[in-house]
Protein backbone atom coordinates (compact mmCIF):
# COMPACT_ATOMS: atom_id res chain seq x y z
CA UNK A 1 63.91 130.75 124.05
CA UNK A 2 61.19 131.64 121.59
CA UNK A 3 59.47 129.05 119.56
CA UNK A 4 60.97 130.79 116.09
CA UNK A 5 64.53 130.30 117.79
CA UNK A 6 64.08 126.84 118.38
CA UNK A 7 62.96 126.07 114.96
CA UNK A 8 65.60 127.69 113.33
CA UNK A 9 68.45 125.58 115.70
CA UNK A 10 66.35 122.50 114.71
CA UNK A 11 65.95 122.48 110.90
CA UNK A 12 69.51 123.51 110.11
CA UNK A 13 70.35 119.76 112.89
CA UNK A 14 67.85 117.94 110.86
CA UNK A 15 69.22 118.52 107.47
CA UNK A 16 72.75 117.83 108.70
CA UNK A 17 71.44 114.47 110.65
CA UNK A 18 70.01 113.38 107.16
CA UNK A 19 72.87 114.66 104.80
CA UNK A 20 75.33 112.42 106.94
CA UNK A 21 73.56 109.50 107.24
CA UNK A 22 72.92 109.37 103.46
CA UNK A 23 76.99 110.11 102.86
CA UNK A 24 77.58 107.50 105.37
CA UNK A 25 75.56 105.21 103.43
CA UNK A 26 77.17 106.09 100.18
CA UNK A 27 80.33 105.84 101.57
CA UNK A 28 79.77 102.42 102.66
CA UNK A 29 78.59 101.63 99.64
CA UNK A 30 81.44 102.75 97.12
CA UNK A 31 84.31 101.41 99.86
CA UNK A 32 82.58 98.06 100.80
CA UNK A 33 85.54 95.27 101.18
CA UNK A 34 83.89 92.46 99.55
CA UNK A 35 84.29 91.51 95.94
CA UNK A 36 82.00 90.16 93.83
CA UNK A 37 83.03 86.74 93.52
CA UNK A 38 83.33 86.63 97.02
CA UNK A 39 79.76 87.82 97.30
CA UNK A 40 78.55 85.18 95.28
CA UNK A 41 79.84 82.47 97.38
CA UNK A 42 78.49 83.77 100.35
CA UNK A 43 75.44 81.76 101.33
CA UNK A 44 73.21 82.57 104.06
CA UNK A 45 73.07 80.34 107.74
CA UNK A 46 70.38 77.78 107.32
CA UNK A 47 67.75 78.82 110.37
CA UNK A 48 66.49 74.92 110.80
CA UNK A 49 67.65 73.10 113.95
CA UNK A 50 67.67 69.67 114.61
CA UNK A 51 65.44 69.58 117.55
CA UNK A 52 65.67 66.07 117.99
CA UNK A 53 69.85 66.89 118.76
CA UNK A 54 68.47 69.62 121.11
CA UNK A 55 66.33 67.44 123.05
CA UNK A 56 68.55 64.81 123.31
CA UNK A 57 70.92 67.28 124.68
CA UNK A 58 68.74 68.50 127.53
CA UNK A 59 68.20 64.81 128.47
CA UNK A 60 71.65 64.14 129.39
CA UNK A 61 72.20 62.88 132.47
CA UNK A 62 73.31 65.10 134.74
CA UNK A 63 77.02 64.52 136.75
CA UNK A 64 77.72 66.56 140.08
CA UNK A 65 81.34 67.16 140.54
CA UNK A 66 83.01 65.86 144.08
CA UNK A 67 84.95 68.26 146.14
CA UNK A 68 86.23 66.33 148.48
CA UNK A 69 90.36 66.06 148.41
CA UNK A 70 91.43 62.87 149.75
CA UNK A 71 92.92 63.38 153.68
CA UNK A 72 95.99 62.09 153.76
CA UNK A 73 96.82 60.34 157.53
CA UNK A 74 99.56 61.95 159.61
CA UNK A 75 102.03 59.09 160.50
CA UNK A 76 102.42 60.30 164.71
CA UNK A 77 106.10 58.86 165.03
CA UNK A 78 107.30 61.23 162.23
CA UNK A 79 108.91 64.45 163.55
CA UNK A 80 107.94 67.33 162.29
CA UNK A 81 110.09 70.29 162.04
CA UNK A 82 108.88 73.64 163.53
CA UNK A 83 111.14 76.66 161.93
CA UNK A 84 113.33 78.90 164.05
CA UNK A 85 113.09 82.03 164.71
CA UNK A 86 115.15 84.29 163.47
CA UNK A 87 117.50 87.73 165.36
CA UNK A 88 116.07 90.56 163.79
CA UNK A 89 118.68 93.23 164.07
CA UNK A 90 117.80 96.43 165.14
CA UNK A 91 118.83 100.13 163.38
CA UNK A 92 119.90 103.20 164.57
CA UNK A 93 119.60 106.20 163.28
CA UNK A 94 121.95 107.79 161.18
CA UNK A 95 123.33 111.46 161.77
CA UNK A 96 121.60 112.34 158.82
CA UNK A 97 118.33 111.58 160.08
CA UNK A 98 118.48 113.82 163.08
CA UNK A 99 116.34 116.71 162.79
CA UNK A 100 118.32 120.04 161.97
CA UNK A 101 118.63 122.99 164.05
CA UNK A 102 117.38 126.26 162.84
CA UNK A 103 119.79 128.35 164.91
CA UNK A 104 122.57 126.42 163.52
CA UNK A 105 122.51 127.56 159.48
């Protein structure tokens, strides 16, 4: 692609870039949500912390949590019951299953 070619795909993206971002702005603008009371009462977030809260906070003492589930004892003279097994009954196949004969249709 020549140099000339590429300038002329580039200007027409350039003005377009611009033109929308200034509409979008406008746009934004015009529509905006808040009302002017309500922009009045809007204060902004004080940026001072209370590093003296912070500090005091990473001084904390530290806890470690404990894992360990109490064992409970097995009493030995207590029967315990094992389960049963159980028949399993097993299928056969029904006549529909069996594979069909080619000769036969």
């Amino acid at each position: 692609m020549k140099q000339k070619d590429l300038l002329i795909l580039l200007i027409p993206m350039f003005l377009v870039t611009v033109l929308w971002v200034i509409f979008n702005i406008y746009h934004n603008h015009v529509s905006s949500t808040i009302t002017d009371p309500l922009t009045v009462q809007i204060i902004p977030i004080d940026g001072n912390f209370n590093r003296a809260s912070l500090e005091s906070i990473k001084d904390r003492k530290r806890t470690e949590p404990l894992f360990i589930a109490p064992v409970k004892e097995v009493d030995e003279t207590t029967p315990t019951i094992s389960p049963t097994p159980t028949a399993q009954a097993t299928g056969t196949a029904s006549p529909s299953a069996a594979p069909v004969n080619q000769e036969g249709l």
